[in-house]
N, C-alpha and C. Protein backbone atom coordinates (compact mmCIF):
# COMPACT_ATOMS: atom_id res chain seq x y z
N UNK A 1 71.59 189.28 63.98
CA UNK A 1 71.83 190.56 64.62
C UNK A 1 72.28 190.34 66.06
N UNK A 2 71.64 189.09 66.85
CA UNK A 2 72.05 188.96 68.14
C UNK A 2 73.61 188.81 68.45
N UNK A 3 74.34 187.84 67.19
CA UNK A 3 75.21 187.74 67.15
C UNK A 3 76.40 188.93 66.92
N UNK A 4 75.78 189.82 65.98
CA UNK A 4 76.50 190.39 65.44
C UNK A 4 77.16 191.63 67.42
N UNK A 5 75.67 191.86 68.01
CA UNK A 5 75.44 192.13 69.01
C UNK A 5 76.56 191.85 70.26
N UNK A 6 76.42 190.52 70.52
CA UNK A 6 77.71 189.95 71.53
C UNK A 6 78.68 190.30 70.96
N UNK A 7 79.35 189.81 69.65
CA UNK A 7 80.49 190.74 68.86
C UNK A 7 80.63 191.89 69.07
N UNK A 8 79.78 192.64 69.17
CA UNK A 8 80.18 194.15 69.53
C UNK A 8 80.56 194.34 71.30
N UNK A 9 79.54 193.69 72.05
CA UNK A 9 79.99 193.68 73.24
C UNK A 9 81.66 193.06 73.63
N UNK A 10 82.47 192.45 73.10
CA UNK A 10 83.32 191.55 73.31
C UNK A 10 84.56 192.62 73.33
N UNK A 11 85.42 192.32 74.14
CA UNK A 11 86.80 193.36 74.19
C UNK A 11 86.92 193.68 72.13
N UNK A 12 87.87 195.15 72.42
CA UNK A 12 88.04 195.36 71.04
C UNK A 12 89.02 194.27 69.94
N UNK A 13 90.06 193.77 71.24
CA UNK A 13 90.90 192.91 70.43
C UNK A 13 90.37 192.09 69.65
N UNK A 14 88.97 191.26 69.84
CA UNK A 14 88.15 190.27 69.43
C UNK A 14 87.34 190.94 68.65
N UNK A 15 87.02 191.70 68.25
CA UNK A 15 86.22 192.30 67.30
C UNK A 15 86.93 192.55 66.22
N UNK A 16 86.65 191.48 65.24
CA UNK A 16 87.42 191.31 63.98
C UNK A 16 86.50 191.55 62.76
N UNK A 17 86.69 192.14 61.98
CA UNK A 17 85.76 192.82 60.69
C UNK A 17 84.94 193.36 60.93
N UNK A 18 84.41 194.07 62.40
CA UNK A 18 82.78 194.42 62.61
C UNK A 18 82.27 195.29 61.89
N UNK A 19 83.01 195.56 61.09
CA UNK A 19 82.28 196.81 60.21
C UNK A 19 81.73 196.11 58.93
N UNK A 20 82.37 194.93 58.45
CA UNK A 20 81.71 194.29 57.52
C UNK A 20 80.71 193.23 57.94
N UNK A 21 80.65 192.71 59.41
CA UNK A 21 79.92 191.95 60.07
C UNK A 21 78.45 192.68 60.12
N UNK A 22 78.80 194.20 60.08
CA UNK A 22 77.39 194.94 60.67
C UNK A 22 77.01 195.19 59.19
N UNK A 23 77.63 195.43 58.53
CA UNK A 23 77.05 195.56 56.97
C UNK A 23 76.36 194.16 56.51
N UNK A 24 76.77 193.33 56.81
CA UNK A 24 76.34 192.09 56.16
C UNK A 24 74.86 192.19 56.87
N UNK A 25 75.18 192.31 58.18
CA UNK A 25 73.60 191.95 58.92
C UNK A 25 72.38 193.14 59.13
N UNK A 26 72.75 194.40 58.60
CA UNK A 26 71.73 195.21 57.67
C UNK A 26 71.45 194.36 56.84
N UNK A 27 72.28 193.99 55.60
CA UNK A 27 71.94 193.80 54.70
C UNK A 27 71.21 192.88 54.64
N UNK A 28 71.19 191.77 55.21
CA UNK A 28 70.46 190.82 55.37
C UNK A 28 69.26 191.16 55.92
N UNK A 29 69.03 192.03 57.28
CA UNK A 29 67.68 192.65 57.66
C UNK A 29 66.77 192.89 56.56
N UNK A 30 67.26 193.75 55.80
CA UNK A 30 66.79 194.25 54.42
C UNK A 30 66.52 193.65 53.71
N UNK A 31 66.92 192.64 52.98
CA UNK A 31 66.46 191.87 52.28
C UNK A 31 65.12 190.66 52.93
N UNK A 32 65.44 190.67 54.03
CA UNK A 32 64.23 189.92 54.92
C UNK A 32 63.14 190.67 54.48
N UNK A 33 63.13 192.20 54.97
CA UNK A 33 62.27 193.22 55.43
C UNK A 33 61.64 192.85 53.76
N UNK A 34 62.40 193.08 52.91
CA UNK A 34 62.11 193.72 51.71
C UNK A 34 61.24 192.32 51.19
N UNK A 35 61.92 191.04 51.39
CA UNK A 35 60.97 190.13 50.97
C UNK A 35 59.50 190.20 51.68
N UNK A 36 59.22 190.30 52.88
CA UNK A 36 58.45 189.98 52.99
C UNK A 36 57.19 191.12 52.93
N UNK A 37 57.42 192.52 52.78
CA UNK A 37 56.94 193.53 52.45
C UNK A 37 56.00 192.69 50.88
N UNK A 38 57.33 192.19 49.92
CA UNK A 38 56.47 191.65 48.60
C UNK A 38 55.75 190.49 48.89
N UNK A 39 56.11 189.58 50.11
CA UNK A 39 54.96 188.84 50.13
C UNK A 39 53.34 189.31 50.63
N UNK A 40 53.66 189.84 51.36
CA UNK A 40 52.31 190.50 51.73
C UNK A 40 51.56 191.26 50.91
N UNK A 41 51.92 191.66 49.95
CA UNK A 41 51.42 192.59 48.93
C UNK A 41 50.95 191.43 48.32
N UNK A 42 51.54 190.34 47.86
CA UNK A 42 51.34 189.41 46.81
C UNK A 42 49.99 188.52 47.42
N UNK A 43 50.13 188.40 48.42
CA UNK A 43 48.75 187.89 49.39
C UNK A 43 48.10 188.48 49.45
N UNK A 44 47.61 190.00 49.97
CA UNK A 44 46.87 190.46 49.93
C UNK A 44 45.80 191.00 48.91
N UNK A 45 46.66 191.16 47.58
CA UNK A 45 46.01 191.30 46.61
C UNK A 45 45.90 190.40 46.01
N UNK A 46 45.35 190.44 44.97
CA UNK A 46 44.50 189.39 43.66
C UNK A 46 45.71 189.71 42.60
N UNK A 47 46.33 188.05 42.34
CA UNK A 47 47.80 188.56 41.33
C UNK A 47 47.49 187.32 40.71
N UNK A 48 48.13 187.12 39.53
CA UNK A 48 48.25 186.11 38.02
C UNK A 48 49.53 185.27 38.80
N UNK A 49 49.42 183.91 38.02
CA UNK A 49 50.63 183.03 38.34
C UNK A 49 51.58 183.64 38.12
N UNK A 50 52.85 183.52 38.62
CA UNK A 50 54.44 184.01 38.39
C UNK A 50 54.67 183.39 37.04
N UNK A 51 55.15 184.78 36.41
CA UNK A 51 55.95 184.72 34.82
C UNK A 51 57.01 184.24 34.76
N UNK A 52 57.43 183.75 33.74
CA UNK A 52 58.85 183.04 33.49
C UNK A 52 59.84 184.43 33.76
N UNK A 53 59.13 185.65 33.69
CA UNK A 53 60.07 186.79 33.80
C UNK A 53 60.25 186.77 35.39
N UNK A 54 59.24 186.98 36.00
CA UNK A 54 58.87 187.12 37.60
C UNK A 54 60.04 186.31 38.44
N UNK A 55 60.12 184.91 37.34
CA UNK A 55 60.60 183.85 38.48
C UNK A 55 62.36 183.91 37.61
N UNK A 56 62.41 184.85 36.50
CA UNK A 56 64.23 184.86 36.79
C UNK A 56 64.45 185.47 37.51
N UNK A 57 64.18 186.71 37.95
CA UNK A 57 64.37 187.63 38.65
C UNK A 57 64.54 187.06 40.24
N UNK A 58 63.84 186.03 40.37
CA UNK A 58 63.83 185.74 41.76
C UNK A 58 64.65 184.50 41.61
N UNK A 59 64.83 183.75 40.50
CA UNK A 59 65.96 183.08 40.85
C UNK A 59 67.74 183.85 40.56
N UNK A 60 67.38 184.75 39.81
CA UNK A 60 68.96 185.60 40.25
C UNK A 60 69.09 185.60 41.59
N UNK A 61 68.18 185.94 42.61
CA UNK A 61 68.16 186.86 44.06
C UNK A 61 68.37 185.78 44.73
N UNK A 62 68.26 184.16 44.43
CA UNK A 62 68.80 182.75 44.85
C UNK A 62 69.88 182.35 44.85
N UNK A 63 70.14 182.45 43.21
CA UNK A 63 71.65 182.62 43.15
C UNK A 63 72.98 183.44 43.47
N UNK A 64 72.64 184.87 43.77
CA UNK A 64 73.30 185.21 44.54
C UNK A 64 73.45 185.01 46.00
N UNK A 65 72.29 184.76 46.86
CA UNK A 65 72.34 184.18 47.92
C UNK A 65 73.37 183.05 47.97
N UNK A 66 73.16 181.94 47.36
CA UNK A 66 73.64 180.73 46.98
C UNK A 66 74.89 180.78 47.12
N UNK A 67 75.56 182.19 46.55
CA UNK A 67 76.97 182.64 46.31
C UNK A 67 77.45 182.72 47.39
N UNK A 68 76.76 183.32 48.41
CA UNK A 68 77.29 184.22 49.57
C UNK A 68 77.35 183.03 50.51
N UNK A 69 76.29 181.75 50.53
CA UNK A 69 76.58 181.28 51.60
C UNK A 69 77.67 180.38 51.03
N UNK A 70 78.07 179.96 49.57
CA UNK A 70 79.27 179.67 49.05
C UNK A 70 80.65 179.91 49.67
N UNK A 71 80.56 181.34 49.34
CA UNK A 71 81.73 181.94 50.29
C UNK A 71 81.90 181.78 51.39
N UNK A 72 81.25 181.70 52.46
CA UNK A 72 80.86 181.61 53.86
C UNK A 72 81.67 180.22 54.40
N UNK A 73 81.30 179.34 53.45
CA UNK A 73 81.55 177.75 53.33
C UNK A 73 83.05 177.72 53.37
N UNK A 74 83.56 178.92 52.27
CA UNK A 74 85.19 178.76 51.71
C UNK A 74 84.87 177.47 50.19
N UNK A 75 83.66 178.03 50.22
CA UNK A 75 83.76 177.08 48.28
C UNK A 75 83.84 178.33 47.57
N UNK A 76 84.19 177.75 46.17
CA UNK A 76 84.18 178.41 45.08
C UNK A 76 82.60 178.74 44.75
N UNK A 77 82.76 180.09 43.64
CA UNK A 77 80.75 180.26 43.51
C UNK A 77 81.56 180.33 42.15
N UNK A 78 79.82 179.72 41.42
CA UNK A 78 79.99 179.19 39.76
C UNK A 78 79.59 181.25 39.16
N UNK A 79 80.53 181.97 38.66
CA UNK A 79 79.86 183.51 38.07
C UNK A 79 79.48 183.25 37.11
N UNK A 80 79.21 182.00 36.03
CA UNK A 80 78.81 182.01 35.34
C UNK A 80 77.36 181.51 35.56
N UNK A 81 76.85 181.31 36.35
CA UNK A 81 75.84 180.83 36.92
C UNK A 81 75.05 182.13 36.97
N UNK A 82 75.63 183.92 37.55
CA UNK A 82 75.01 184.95 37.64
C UNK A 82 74.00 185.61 36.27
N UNK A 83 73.71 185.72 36.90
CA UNK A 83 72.40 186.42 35.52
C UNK A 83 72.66 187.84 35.33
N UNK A 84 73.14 187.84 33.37
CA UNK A 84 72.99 189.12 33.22
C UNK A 84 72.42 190.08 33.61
N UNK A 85 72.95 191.42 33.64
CA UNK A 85 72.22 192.72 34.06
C UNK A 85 71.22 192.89 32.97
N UNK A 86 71.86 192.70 31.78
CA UNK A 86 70.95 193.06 30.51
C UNK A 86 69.80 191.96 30.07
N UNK A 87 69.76 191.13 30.84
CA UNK A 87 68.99 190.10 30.98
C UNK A 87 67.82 190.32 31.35
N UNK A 88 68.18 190.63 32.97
CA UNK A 88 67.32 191.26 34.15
C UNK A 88 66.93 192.45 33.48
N UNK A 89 66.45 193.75 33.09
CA UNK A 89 66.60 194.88 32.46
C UNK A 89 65.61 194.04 31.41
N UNK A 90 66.15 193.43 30.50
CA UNK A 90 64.53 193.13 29.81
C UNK A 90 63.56 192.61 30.55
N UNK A 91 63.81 191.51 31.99
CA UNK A 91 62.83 190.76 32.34
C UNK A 91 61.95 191.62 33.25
N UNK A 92 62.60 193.05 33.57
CA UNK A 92 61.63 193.91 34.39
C UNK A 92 60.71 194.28 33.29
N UNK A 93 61.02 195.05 32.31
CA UNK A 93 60.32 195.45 31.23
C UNK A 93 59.18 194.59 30.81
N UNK A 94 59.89 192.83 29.85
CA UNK A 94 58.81 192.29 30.42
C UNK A 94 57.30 191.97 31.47
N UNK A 95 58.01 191.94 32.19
CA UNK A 95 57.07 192.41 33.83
C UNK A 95 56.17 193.21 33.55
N UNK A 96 56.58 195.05 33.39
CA UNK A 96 55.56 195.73 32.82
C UNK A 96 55.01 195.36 31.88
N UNK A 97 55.08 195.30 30.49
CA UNK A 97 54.36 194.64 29.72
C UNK A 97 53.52 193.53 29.86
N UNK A 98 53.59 192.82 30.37
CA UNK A 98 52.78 191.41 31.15
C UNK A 98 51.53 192.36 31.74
N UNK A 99 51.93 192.94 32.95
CA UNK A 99 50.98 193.67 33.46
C UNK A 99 49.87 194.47 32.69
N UNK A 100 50.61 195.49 31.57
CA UNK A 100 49.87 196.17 30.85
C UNK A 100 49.08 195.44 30.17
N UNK A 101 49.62 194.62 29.42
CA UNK A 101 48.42 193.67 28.49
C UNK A 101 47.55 193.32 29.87
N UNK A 102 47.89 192.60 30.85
CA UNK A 102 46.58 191.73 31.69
C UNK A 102 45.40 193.01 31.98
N UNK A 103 46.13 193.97 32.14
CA UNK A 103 44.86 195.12 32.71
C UNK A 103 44.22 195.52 31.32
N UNK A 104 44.74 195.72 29.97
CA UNK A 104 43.91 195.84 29.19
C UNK A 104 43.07 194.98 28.62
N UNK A 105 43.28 194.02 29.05
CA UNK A 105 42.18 192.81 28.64
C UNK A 105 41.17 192.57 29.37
N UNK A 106 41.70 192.83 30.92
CA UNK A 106 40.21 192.75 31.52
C UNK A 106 39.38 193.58 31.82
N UNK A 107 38.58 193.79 32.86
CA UNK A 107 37.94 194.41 33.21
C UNK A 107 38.22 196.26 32.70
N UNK A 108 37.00 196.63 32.26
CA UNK A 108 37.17 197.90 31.68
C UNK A 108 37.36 199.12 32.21
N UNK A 109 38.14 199.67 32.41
CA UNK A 109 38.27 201.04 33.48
C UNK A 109 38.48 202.32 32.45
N UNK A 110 38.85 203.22 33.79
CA UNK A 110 38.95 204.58 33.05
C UNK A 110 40.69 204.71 33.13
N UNK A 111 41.18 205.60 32.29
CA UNK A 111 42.63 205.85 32.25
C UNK A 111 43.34 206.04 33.53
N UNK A 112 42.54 206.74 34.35
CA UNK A 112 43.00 207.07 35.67
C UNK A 112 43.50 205.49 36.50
N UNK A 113 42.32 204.86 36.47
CA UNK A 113 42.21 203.54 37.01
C UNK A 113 43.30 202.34 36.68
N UNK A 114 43.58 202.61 34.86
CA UNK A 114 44.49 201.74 34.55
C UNK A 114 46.06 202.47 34.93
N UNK A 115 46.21 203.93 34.94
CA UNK A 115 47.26 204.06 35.40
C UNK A 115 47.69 204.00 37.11
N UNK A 116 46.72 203.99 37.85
CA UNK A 116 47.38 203.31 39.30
C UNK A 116 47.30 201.69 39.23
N UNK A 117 46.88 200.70 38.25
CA UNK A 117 46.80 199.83 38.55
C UNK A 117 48.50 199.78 37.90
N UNK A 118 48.95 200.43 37.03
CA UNK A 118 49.99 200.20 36.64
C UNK A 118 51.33 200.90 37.47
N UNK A 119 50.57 201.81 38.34
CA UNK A 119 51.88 202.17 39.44
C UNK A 119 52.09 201.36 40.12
N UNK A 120 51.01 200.08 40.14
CA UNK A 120 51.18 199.51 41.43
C UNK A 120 51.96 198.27 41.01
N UNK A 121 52.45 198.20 39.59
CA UNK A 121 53.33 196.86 38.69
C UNK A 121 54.40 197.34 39.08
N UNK A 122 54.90 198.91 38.80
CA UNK A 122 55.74 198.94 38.74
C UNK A 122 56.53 199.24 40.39
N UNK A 123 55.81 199.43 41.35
CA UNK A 123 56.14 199.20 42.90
C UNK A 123 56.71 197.77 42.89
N UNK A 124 55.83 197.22 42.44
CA UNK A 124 56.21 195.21 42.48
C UNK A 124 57.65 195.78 41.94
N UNK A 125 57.65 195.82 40.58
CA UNK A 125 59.02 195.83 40.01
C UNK A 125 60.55 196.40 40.72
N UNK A 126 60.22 197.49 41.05
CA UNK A 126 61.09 198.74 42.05
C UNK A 126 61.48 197.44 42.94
N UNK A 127 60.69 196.73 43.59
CA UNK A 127 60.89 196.29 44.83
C UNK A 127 61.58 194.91 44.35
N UNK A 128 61.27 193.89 43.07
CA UNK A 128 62.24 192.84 42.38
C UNK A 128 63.45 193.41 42.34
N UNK A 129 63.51 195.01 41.91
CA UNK A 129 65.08 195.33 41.30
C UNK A 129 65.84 195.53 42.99
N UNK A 130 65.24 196.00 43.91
CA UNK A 130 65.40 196.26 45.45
C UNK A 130 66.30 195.06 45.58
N UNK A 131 65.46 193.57 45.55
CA UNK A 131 66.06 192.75 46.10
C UNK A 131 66.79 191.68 45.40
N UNK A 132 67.43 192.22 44.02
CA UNK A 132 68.10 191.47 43.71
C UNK A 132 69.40 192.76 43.75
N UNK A 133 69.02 193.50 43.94
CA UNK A 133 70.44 195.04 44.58
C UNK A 133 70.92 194.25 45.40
N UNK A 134 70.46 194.09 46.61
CA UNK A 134 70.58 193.91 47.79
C UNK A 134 70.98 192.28 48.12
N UNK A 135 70.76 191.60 47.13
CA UNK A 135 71.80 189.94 46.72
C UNK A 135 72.86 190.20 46.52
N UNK A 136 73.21 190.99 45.30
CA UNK A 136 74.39 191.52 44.82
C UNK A 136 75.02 191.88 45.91
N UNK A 137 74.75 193.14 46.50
CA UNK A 137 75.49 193.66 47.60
C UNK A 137 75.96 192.60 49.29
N UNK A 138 75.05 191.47 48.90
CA UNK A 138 75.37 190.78 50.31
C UNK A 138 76.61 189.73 49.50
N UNK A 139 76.40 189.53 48.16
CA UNK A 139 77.69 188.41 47.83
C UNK A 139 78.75 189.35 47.94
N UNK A 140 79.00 190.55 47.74
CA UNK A 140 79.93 191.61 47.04
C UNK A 140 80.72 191.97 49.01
N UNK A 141 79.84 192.19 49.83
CA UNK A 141 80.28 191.91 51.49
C UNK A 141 80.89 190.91 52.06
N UNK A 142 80.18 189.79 51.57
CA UNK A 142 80.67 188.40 52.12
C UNK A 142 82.17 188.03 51.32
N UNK A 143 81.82 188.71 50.22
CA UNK A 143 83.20 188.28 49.28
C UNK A 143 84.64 189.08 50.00
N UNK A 144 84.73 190.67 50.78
CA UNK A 144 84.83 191.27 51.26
C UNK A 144 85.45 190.59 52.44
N UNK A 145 84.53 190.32 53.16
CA UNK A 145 84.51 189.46 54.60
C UNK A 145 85.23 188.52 54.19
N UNK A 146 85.50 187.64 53.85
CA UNK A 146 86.17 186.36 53.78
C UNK A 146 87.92 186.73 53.01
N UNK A 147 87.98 187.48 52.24
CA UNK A 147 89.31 187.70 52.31
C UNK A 147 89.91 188.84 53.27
N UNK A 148 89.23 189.58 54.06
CA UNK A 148 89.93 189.74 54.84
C UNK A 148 90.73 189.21 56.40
């Protein structure tokens, strides 16, 4: 952002793409913000090892990263490397389901109880689909940025 910052200060002639410069570096804020919002949740509470579902999801949000600083480089990015949508879309689902079984197995509650424990899966989830949006959208900028 500091950067993006002096860029803006700099005569107009020198201010080249700033509109995709300032998009990129939201976007990036955001995805900071947004990771670490889920780490703290994930620390603070009492959570099960990461699922084979948990951890595609977060390696899509790698691989698109991966992409962007690809581009950045002026390399080629592998798209076949990207992870289906319809992929992702079962592995959230998964996710819920994971969750639902773990809360019905343990400890015994009342309906009320199991359904905020299950609002609170699907916040996790909202916030996986958040930041693999927000991968997408930083390769889809950078891709943007570099040919112009």
């Amino acid at each position: 952002m500091s950067s993006f910052l002096r860029m803006a200060q700099e005569p107009k002639s020198k201010q080249k793409q700033l509109p995709q410069v300032y998009k990129l570096a939201v976007l990036n804020h955001t995805l900071l913000a947004s990771s670490a919002s889920l780490g703290t949740y994930i620390q603070s509470h009492k959570t099960t090892s990461a699922s084979k579902a948990f951890n595609v999801v977060v390696n899509a949000v790698t691989k698109n990263l991966d992409n962007a600083i690809n581009l950045l480089n002026e390399k080629p990015i592998n798209e076949t490397e990207n992870t289906d949508k319809a992929d992702l879309e079962i592995r959230f689902t998964e996710l819920k389901n994971i969750r639902a079984s773990e809360l019905k197995e343990g400890i015994p509650m009342d309906d009320g109880e199991f359904q905020l424990k299950m609002q609170e899966a699907q916040l996790v989830i909202e916030q996986l689909i958040w930041l693999v949006n927000l991968s997408e959208n930083i390769v889809k900028t950078t891709n943007v940025l570099m040919k112009s």
